[in-house]
C-alpha atoms as a PDB file:
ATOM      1  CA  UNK A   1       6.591   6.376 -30.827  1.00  0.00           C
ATOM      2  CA  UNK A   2       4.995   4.313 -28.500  1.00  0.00           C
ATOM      3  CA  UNK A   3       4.204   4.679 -25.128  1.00  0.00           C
ATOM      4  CA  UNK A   4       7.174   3.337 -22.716  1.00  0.00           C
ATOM      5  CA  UNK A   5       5.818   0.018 -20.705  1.00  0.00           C
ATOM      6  CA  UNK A   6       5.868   0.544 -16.906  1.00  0.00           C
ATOM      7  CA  UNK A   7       8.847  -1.159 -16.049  1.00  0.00           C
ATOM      8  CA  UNK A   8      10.207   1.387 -18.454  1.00  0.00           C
ATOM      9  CA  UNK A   9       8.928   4.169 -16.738  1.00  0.00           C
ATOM     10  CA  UNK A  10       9.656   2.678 -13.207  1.00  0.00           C
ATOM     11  CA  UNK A  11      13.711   2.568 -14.668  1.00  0.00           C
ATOM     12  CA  UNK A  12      13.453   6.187 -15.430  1.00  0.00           C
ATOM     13  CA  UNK A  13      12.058   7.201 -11.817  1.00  0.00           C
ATOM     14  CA  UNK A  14      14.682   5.407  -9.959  1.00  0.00           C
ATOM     15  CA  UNK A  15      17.207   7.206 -11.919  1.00  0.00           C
ATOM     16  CA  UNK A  16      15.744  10.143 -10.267  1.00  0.00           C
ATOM     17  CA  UNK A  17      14.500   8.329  -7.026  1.00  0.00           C
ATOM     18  CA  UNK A  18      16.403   5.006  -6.299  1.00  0.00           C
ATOM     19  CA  UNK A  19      14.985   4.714  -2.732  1.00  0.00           C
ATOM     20  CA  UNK A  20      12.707   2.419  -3.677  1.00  0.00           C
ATOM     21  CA  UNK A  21      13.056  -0.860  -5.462  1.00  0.00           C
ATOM     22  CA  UNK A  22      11.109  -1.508  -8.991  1.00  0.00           C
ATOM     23  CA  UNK A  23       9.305  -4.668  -7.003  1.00  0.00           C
ATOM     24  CA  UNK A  24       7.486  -1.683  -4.869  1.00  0.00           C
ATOM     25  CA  UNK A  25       5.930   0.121  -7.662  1.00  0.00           C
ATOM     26  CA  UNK A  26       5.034  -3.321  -8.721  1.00  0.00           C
ATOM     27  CA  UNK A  27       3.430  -3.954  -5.437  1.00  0.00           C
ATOM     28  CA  UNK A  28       1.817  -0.132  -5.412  1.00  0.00           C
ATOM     29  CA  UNK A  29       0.156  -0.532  -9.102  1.00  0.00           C
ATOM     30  CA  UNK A  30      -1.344  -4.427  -8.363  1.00  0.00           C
ATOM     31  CA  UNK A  31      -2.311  -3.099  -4.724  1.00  0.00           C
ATOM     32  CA  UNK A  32      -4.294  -0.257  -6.466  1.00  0.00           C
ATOM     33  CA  UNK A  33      -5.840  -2.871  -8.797  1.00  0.00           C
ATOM     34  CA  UNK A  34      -6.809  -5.084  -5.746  1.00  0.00           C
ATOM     35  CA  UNK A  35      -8.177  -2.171  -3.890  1.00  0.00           C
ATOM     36  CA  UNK A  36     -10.330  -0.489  -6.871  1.00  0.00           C
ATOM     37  CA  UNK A  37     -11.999  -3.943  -6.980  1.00  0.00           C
ATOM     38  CA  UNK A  38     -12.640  -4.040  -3.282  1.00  0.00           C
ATOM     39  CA  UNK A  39     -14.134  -0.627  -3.147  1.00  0.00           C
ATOM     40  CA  UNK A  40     -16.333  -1.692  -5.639  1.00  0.00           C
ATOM     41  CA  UNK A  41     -17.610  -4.857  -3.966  1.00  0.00           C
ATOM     42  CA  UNK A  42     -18.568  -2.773  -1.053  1.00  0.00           C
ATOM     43  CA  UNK A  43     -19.816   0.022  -2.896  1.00  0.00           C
ATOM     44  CA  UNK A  44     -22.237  -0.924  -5.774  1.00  0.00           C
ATOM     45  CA  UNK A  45     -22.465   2.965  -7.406  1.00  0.00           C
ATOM     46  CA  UNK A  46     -18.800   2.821  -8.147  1.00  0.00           C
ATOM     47  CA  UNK A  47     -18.810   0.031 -10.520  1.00  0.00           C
ATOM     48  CA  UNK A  48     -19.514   2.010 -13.866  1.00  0.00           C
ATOM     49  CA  UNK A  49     -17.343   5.436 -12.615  1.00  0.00           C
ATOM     50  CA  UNK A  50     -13.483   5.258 -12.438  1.00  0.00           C
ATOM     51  CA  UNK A  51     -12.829   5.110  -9.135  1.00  0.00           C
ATOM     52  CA  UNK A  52     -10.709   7.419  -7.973  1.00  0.00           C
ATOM     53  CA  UNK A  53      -8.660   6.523  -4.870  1.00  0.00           C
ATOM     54  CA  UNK A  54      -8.045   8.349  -1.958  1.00  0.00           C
ATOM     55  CA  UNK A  55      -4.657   8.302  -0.139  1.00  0.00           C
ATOM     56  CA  UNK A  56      -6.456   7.088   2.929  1.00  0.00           C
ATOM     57  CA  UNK A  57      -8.147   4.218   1.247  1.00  0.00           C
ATOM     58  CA  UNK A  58      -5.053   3.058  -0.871  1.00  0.00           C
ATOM     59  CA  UNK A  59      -3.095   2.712   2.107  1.00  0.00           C
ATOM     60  CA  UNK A  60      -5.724   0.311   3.661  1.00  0.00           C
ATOM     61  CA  UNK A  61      -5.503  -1.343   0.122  1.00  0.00           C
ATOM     62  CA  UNK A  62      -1.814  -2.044   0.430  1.00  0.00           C
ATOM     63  CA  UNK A  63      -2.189  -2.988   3.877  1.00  0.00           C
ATOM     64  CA  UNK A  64      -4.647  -6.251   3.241  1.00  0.00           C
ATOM     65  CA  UNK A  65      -3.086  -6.266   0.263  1.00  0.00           C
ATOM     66  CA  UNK A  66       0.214  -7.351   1.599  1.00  0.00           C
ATOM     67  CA  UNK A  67      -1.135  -8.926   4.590  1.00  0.00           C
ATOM     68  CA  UNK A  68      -2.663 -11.430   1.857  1.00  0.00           C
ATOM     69  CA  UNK A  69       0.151 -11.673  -0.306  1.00  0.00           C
ATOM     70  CA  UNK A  70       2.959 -11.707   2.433  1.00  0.00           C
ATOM     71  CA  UNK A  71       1.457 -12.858   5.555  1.00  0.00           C
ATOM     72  CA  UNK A  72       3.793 -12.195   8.617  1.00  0.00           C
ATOM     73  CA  UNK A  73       6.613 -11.477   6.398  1.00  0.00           C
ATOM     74  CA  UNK A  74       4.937  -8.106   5.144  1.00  0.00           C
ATOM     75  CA  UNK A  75       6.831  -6.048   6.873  1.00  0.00           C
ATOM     76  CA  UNK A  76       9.936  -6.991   5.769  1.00  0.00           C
ATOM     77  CA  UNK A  77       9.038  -7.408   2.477  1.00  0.00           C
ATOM     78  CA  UNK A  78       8.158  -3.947   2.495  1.00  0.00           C
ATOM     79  CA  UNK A  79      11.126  -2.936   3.974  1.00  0.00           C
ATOM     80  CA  UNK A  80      13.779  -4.798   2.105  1.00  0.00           C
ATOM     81  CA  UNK A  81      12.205  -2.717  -1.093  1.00  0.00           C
ATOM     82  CA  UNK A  82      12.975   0.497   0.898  1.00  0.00           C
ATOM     83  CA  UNK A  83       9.404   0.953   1.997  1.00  0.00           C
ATOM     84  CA  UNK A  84       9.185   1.462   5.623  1.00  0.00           C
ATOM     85  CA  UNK A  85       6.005   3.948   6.587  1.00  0.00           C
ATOM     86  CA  UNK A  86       3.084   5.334   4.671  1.00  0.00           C
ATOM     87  CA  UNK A  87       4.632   8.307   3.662  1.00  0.00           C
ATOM     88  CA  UNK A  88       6.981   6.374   1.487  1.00  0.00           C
ATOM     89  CA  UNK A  89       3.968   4.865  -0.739  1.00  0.00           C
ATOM     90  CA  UNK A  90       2.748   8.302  -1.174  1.00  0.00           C
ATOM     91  CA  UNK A  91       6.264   9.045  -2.703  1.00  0.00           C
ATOM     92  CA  UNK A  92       5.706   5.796  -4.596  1.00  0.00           C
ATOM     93  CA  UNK A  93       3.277   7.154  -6.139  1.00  0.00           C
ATOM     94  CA  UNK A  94       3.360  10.585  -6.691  1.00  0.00           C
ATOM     95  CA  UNK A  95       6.353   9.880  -8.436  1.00  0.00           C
ATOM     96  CA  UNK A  96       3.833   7.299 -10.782  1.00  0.00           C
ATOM     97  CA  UNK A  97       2.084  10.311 -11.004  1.00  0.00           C
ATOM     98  CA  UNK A  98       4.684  12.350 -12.039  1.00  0.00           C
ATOM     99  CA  UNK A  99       5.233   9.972 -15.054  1.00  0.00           C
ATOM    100  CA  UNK A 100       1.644   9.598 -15.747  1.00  0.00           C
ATOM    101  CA  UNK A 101       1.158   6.534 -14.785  1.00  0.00           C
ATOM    102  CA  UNK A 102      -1.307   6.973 -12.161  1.00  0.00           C
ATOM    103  CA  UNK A 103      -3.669  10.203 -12.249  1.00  0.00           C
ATOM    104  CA  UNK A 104      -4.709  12.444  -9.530  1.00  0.00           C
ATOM    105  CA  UNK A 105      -7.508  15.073  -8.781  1.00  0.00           C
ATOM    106  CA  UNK A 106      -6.816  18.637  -7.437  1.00  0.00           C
ATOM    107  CA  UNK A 107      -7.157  17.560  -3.838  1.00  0.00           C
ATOM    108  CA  UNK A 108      -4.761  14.595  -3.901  1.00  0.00           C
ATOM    109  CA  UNK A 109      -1.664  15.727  -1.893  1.00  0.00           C
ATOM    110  CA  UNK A 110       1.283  13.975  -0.551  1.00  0.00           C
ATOM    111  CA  UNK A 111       0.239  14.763   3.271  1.00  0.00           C
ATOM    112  CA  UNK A 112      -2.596  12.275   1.802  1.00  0.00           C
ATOM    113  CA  UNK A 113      -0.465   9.183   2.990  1.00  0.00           C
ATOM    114  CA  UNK A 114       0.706  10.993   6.376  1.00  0.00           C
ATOM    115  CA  UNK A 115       1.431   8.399   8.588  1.00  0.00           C
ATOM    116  CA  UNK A 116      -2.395   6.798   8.832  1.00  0.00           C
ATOM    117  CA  UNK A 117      -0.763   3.746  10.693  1.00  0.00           C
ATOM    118  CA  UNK A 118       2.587   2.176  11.775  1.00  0.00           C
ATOM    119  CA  UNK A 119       3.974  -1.025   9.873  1.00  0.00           C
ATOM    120  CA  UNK A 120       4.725  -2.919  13.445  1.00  0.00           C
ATOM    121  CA  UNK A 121       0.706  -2.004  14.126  1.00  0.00           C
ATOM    122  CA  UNK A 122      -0.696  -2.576  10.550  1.00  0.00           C
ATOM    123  CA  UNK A 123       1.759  -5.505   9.328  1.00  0.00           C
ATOM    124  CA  UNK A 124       3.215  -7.197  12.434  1.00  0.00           C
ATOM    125  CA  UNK A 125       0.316  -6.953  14.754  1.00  0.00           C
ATOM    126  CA  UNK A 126      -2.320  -9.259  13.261  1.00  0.00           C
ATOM    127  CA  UNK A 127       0.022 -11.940  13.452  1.00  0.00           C
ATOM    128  CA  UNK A 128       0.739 -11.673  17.221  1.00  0.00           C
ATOM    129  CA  UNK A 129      -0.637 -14.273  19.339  1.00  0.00           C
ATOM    130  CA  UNK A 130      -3.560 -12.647  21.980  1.00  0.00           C
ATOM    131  CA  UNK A 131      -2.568 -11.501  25.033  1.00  0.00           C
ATOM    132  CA  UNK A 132      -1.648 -14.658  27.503  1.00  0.00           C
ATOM    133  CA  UNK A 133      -3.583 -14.378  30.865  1.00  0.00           C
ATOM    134  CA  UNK A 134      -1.755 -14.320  34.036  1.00  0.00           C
ATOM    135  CA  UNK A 135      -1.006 -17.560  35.519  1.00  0.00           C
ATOM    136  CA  UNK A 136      -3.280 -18.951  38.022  1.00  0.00           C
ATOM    137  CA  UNK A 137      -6.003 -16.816  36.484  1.00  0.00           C
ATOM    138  CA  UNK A 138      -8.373 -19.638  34.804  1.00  0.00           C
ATOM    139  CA  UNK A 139      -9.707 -20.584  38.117  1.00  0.00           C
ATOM    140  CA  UNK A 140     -10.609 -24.041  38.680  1.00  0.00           C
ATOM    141  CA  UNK A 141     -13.715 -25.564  38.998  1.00  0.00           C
END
């Protein structure tokens, strides 16, 4: 018997765990793809290893990850799939892991995707015009 497809397996884990919606394992499994890739642009020795991912350095994956695929509407993107902090992708996917989808190493925990940043600074911030200066202040010449 064949191996189930992912959207197979993602079915099964929300029967367990429907917090999330299928669209944000989705977005968890092509954000690890994009961020394996950049790893290995900036770090030549990589590219002939499997990579292994740290929580840490997945989360900054998903962060440009969605910043390029969702712009200002990132965050809620995110949260309209039921993702609303870091700790929730680290629930994404430990529960891949569970299901062998995703592996992990003896050290990988969950605590791994404690809260490294906030959505309104990660997601919402970038696109924030710069601080105005106070009136009056740009002298005149």
């Amino acid at each position: 018997m064949p191996a189930p497809d992912f959207s197979e397996v993602v079915a099964l884990i929300r029967k367990e765990d429907p917090r999330f919606d299928r669209k944000a394992y989705d977005f968890v499994r092509l954000g690890l793809d994009h961020t394996v890739k950049e790893l290995k642009k900036q770090n030549a020795k990589r590219t002939g290893e499997k990579a292994h991912v740290s929580g840490p350095e997945l989360l900054g994956g998903l962060r440009d990850y969605a910043l390029d695929q969702y712009g200002p509407l990132a965050k809620t993107v995110l949260n309209s799939w039921g993702v609303t902090r870091c700790s929730d992708f680290g629930d994404i996917v430990f529960n891949l892991i569970e299901y062998n989808v995703f592996s992990k190493t003896e050290n990988d925990r969950r605590e791994d995707f404690s809260e490294i940043f906030t959505f309104d600074e990660a997601l919402v911030k970038p696109f924030q015009p710069a601080r105005r200066l106070p009136t009056g202040s740009l002298g005149t010449a």
